[in-house]
N, C-alpha and C. Protein backbone atom coordinates (compact mmCIF):
# COMPACT_ATOMS: atom_id res chain seq x y z
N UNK A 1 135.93 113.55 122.75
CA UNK A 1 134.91 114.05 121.86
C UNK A 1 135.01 113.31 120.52
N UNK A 2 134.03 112.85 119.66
CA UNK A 2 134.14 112.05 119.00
C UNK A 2 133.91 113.17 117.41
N UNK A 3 134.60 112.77 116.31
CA UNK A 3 134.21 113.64 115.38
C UNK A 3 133.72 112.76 114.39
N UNK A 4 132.58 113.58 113.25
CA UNK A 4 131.99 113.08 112.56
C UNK A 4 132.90 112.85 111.49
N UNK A 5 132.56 111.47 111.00
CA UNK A 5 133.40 111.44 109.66
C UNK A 5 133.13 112.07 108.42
N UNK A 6 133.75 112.67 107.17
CA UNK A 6 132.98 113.00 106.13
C UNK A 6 132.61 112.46 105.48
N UNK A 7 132.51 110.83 105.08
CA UNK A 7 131.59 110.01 104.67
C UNK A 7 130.21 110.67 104.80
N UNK A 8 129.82 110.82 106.35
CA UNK A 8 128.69 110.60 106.86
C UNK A 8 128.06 112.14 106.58
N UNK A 9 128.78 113.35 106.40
CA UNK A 9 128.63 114.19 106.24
C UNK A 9 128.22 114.08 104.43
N UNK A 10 128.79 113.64 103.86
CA UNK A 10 128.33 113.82 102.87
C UNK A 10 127.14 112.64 102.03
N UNK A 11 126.93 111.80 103.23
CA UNK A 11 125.67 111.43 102.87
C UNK A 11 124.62 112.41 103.48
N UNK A 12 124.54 113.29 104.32
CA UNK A 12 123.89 113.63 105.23
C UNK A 12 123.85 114.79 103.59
N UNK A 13 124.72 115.53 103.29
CA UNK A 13 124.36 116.09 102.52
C UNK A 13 123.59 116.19 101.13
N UNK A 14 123.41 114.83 100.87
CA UNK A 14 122.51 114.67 99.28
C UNK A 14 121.22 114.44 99.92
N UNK A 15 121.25 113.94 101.54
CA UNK A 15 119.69 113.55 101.65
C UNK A 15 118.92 114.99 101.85
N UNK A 16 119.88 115.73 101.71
CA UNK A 16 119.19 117.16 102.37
C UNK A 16 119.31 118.09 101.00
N UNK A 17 119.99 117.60 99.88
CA UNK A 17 119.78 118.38 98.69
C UNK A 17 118.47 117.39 97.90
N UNK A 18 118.30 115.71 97.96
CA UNK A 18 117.43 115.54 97.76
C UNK A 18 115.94 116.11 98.19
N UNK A 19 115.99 116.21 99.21
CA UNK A 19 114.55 116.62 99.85
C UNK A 19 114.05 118.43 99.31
N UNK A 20 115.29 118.94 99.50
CA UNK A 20 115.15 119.99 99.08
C UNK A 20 114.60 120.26 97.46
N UNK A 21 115.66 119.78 96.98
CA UNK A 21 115.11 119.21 95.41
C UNK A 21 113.95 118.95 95.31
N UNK A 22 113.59 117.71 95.48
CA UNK A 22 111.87 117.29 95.65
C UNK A 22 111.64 117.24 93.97
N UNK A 23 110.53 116.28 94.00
CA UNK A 23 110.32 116.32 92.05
C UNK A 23 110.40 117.25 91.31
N UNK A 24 110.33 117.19 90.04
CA UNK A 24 110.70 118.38 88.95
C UNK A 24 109.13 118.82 89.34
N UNK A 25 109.41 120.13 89.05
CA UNK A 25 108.09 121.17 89.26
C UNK A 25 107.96 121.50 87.66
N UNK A 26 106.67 122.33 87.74
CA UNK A 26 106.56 123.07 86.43
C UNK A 26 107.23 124.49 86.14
N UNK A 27 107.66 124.75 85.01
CA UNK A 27 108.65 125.48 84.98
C UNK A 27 109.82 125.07 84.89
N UNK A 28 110.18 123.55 84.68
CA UNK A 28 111.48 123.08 84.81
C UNK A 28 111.64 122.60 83.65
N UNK A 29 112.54 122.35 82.64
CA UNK A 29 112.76 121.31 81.25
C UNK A 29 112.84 119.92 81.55
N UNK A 30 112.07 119.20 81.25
CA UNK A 30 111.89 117.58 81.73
C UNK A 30 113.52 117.11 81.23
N UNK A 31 113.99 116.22 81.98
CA UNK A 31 114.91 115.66 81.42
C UNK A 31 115.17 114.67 80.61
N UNK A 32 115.86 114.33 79.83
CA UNK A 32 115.74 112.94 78.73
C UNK A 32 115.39 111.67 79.81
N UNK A 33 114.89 111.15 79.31
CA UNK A 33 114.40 110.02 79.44
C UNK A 33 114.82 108.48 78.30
N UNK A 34 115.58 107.88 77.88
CA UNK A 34 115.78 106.63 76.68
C UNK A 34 115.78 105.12 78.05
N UNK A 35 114.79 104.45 77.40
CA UNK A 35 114.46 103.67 78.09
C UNK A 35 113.64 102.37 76.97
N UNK A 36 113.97 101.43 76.77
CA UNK A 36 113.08 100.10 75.84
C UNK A 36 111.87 99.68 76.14
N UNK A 37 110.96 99.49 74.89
CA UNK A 37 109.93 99.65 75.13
C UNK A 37 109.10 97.94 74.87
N UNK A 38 108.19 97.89 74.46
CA UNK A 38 107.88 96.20 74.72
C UNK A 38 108.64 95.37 73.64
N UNK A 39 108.64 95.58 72.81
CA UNK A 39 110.02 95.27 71.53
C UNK A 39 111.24 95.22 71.85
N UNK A 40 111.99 96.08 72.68
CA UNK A 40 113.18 96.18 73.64
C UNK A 40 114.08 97.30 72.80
N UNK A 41 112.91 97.97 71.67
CA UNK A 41 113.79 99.58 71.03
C UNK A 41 113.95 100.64 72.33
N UNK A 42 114.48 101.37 72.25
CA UNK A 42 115.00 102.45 73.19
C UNK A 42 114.49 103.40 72.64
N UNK A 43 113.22 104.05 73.58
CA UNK A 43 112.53 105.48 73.11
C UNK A 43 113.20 106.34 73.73
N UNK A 44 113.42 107.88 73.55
CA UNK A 44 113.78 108.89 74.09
C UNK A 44 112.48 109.76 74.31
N UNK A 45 112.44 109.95 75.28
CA UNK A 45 111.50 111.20 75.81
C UNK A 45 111.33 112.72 75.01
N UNK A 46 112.53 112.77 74.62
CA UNK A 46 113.56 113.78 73.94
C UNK A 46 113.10 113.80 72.55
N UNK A 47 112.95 113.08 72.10
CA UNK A 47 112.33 112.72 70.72
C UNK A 47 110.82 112.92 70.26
N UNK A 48 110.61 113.78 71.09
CA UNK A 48 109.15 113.77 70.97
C UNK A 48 108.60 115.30 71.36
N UNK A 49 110.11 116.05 71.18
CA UNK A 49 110.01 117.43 71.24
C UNK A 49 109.28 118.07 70.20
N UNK A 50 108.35 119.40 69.61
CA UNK A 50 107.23 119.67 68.71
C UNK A 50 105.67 119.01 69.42
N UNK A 51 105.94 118.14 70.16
CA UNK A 51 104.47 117.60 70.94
C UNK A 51 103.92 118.26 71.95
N UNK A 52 102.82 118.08 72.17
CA UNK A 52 102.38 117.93 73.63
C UNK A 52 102.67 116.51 74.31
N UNK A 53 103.15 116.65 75.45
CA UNK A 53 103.76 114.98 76.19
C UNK A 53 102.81 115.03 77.52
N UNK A 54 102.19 113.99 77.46
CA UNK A 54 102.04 113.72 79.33
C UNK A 54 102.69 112.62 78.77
N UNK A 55 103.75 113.12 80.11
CA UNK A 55 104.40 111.93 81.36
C UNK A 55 104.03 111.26 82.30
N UNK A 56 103.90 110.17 81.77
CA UNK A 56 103.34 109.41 82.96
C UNK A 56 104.20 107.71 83.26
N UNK A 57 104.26 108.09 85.20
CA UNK A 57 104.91 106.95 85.59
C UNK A 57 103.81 106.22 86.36
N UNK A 58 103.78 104.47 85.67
CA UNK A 58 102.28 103.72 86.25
C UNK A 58 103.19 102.42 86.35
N UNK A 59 102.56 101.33 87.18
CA UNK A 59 102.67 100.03 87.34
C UNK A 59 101.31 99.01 86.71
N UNK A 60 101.56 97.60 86.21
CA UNK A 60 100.15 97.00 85.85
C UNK A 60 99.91 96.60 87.72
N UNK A 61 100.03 96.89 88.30
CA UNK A 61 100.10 96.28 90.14
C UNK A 61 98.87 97.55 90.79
N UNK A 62 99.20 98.44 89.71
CA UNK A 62 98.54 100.05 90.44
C UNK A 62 96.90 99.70 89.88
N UNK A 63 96.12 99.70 91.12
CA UNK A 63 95.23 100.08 90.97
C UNK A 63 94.27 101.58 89.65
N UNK A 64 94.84 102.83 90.83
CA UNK A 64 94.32 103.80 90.48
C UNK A 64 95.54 104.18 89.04
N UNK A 65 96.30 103.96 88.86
CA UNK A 65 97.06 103.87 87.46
C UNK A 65 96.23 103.35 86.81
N UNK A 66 95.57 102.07 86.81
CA UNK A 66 94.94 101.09 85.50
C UNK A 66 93.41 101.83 85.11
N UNK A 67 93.20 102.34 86.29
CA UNK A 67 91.81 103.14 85.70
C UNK A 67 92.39 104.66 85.00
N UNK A 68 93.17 105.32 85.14
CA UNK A 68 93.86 106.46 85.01
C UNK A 68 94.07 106.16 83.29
N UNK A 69 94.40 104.91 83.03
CA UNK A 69 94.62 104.35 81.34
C UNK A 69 93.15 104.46 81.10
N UNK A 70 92.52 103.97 81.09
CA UNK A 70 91.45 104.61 80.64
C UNK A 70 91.22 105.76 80.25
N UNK A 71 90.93 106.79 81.25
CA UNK A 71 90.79 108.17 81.03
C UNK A 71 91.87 108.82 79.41
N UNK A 72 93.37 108.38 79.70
CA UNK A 72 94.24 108.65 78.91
C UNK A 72 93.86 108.55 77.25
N UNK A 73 93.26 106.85 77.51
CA UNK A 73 92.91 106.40 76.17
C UNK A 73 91.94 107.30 75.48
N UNK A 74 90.87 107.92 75.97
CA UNK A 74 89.97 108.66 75.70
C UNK A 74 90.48 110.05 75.25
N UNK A 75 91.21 110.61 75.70
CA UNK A 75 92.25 111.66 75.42
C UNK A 75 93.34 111.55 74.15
N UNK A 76 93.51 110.06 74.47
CA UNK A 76 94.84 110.05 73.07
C UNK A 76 94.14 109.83 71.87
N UNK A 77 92.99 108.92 71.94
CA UNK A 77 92.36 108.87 70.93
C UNK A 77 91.67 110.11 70.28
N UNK A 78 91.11 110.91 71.13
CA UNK A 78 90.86 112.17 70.44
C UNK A 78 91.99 113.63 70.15
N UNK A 79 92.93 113.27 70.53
CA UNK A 79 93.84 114.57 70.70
C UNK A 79 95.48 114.32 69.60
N UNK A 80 95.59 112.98 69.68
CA UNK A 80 97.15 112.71 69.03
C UNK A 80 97.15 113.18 67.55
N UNK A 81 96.13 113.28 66.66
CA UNK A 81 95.95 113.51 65.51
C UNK A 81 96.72 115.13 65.39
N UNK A 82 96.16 115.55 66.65
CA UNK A 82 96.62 117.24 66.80
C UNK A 82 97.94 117.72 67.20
N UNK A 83 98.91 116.30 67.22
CA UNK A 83 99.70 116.67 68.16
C UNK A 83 100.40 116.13 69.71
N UNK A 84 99.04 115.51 70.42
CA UNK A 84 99.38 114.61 71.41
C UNK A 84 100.00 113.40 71.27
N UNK A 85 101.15 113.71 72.64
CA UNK A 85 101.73 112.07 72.92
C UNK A 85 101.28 111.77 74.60
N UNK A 86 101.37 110.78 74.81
CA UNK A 86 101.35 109.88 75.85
C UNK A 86 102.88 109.40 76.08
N UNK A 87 103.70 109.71 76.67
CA UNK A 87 104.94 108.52 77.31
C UNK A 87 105.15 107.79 78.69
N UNK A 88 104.06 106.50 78.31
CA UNK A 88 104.22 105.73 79.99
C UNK A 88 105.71 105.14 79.95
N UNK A 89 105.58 105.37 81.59
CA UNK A 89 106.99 104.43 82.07
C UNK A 89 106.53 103.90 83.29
N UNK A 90 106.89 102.21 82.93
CA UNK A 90 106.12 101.31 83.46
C UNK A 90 107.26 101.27 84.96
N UNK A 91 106.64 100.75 86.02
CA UNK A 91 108.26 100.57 86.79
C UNK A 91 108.01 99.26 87.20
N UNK A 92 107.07 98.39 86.56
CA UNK A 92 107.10 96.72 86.60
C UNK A 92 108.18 96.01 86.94
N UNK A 93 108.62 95.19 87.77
CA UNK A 93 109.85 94.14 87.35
C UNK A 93 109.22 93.08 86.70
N UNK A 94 108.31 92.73 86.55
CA UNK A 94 107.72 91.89 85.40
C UNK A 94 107.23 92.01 84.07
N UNK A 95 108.17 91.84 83.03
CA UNK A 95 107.45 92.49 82.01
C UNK A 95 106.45 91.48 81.69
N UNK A 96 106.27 90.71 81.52
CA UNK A 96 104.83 89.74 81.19
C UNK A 96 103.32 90.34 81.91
N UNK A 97 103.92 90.86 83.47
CA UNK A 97 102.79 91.60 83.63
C UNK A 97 102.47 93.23 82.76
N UNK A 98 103.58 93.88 82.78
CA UNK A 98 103.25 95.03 81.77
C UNK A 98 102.80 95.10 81.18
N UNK A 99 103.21 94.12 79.85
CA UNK A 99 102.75 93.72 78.62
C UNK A 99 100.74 92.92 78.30
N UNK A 100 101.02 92.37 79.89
CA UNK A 100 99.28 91.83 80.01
C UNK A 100 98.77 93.19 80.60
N UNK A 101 99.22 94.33 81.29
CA UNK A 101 98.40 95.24 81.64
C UNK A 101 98.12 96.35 80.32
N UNK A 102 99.43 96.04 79.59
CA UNK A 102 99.04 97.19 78.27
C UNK A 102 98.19 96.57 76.99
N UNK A 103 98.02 95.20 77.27
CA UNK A 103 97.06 94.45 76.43
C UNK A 103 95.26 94.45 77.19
N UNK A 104 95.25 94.52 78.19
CA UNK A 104 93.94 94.60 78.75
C UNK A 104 93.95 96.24 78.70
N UNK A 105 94.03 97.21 78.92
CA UNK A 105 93.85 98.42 79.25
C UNK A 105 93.98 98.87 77.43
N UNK A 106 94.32 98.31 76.44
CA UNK A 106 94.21 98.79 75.20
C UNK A 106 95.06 99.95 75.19
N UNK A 107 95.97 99.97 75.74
CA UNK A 107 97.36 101.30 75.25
C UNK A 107 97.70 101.08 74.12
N UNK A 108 97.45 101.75 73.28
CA UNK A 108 98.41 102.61 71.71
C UNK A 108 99.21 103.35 71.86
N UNK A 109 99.50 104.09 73.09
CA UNK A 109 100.50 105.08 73.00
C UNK A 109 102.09 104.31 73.41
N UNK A 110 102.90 105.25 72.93
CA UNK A 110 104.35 105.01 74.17
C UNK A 110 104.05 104.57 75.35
N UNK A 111 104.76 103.39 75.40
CA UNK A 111 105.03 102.78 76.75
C UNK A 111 106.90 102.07 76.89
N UNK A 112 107.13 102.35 77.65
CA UNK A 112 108.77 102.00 77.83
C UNK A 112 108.21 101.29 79.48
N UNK A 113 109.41 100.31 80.17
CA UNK A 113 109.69 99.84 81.29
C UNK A 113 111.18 100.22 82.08
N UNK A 114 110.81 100.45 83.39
CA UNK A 114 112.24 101.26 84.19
C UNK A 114 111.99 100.15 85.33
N UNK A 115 112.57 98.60 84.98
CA UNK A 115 112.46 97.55 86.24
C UNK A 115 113.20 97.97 87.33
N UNK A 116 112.23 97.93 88.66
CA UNK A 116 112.75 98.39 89.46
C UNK A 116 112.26 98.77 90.70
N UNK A 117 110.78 98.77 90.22
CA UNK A 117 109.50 99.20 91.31
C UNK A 117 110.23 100.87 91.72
N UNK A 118 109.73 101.02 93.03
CA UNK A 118 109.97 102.08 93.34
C UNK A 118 111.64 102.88 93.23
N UNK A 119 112.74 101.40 93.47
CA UNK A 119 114.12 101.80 93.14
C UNK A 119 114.12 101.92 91.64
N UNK A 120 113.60 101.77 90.66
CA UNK A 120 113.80 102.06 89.21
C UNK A 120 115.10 103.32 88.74
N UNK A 121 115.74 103.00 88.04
CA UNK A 121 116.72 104.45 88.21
C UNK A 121 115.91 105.82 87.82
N UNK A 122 115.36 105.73 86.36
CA UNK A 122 114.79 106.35 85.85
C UNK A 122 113.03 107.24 87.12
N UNK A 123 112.76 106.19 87.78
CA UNK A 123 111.63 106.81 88.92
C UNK A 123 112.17 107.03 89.81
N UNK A 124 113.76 106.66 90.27
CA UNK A 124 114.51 107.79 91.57
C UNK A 124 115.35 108.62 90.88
N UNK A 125 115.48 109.04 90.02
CA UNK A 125 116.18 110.31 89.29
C UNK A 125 114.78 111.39 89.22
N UNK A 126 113.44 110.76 89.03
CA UNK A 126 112.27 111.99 88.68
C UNK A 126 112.00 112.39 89.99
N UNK A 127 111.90 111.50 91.10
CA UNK A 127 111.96 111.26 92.80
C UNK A 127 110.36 111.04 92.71
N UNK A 128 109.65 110.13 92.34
CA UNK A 128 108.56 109.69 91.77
C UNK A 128 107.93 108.74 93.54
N UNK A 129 107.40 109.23 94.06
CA UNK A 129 107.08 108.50 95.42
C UNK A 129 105.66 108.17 95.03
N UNK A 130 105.08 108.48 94.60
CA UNK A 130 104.04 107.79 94.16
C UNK A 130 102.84 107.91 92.83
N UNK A 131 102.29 106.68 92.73
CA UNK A 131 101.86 106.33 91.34
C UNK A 131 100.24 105.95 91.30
N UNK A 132 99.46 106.57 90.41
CA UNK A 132 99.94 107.58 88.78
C UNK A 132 100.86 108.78 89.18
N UNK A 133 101.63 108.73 88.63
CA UNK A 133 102.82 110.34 88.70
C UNK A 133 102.55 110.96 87.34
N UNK A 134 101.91 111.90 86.76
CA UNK A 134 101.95 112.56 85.64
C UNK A 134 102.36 113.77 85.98
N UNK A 135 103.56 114.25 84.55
CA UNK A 135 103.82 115.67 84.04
C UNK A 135 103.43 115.76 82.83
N UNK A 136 103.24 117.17 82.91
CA UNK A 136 102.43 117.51 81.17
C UNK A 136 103.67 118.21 80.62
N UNK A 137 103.85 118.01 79.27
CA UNK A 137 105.39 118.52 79.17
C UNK A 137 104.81 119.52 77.63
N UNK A 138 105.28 121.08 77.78
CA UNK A 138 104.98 121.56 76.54
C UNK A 138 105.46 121.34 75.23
N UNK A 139 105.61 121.98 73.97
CA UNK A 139 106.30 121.78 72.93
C UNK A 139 107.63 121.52 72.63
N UNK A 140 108.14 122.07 74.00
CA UNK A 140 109.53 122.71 74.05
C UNK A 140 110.39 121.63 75.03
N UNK A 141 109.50 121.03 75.65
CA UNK A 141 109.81 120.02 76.20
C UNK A 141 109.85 120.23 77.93
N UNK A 142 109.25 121.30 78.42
CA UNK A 142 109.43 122.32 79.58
C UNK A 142 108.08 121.42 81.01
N UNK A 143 107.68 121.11 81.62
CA UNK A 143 107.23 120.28 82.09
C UNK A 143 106.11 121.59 82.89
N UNK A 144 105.30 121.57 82.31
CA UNK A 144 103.36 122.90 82.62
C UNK A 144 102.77 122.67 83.86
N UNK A 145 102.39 120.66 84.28
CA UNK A 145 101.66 121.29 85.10
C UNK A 145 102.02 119.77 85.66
N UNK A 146 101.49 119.38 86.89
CA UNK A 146 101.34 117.67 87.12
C UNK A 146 100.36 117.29 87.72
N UNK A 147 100.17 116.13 87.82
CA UNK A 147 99.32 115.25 88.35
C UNK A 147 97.82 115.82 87.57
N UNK A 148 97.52 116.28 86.61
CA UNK A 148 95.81 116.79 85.93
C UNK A 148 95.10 115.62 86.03
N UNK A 149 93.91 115.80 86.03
CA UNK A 149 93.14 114.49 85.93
C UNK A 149 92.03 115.16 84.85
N UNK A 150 90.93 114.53 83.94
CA UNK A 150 90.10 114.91 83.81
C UNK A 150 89.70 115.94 82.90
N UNK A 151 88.56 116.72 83.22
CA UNK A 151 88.26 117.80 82.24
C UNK A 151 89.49 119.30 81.68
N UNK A 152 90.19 119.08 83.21
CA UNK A 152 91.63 120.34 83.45
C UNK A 152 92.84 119.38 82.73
N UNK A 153 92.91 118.13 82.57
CA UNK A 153 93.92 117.57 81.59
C UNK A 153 93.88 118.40 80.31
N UNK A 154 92.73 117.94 79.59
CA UNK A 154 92.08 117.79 78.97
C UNK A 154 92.22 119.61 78.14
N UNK A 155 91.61 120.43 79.40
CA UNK A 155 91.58 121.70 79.16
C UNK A 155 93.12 121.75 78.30
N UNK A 156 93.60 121.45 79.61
CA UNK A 156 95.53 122.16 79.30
C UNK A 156 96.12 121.41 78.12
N UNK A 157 96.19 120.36 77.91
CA UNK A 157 96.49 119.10 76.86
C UNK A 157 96.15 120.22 74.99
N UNK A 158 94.80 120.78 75.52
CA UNK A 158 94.29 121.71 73.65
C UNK A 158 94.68 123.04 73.97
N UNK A 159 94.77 123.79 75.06
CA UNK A 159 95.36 125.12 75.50
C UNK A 159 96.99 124.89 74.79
N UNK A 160 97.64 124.12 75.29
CA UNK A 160 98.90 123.72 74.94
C UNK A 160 99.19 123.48 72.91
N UNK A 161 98.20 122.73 72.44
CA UNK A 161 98.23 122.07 71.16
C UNK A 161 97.87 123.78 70.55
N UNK A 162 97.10 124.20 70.78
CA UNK A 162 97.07 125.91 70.38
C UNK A 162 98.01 126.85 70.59
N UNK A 163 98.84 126.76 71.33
CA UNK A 163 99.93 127.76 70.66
C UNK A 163 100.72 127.63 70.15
């Protein structure tokens, strides 16, 4: 009879606390995030506690991400005065492309890079399987709702800036 080793047992066991786990939900405190941004300063996620935050993880490669900047821009431009932030995290391994996708798409907000594509540390610590990935993160830094698009962003984004 052959016995299992505990190596194998205890890989067997994170793939089964991963899955279980599954991305941060709402209701959860986002976790720090410090990551360099096109300058190569190190933003903290954390630092931007008193805000409203969408989180958002995009590639310049992503289609439905590059139109998704759009929408955002329209939002940051009317809402940051009140309070709103934006924190993209790019998961590019090219920063020349980043930097040409955050120059065509006209981003003003936070943007940091986690090279790495889908292995990125920072996008397998959130367990980020796919992109646009947005969390809306409250004042407190507590993570409300994900993936919003639209007029319900939008809604929740000034629901949020009001209390």
């Amino acid at each position: 009879m052959r016995t299992i080793k505990p190596v194998f047992l205890l890989v067997l066991a994170a793939l089964a606390m991963t899955t279980a786990l599954g991305q941060y939900k709402a209701g959860q405190m986002a976790p720090d995030i410090a990551l360099a941004d096109v300058n190569g300063k190190t933003l903290h996620l954390s630092d931007l506690k008193g805000k409203v935050v969408l989180l958002d993880f995009w590639a310049s490669w992503c289609g439905p991400c590059r139109r998704a900047n759009k929408g955002f821009a329209a939002l940051y431009t009317k809402l940051k005065s009140k309070g709103f932030e934006i924190f993209s995290v790019s998961i590019d391994d090219e920063k020349a492309a980043w930097q040409q996708a955050i120059a065509a798409d006209k981003i003003s907000w936070l943007q940091v890079n986690d090279k790495g594509g889908w292995y990125a540390p920072v996008a397998t610590a959130w367990k980020i399987e796919q992109i646009p990935a947005t969390f809306l993160l409250d004042k407190q830094g507590k993570i409300v709702a994900l993936d919003l698009e639209g007029r319900e962003l939008e809604y929740r984004v000034n629901k949020l800036l009001n209390q």
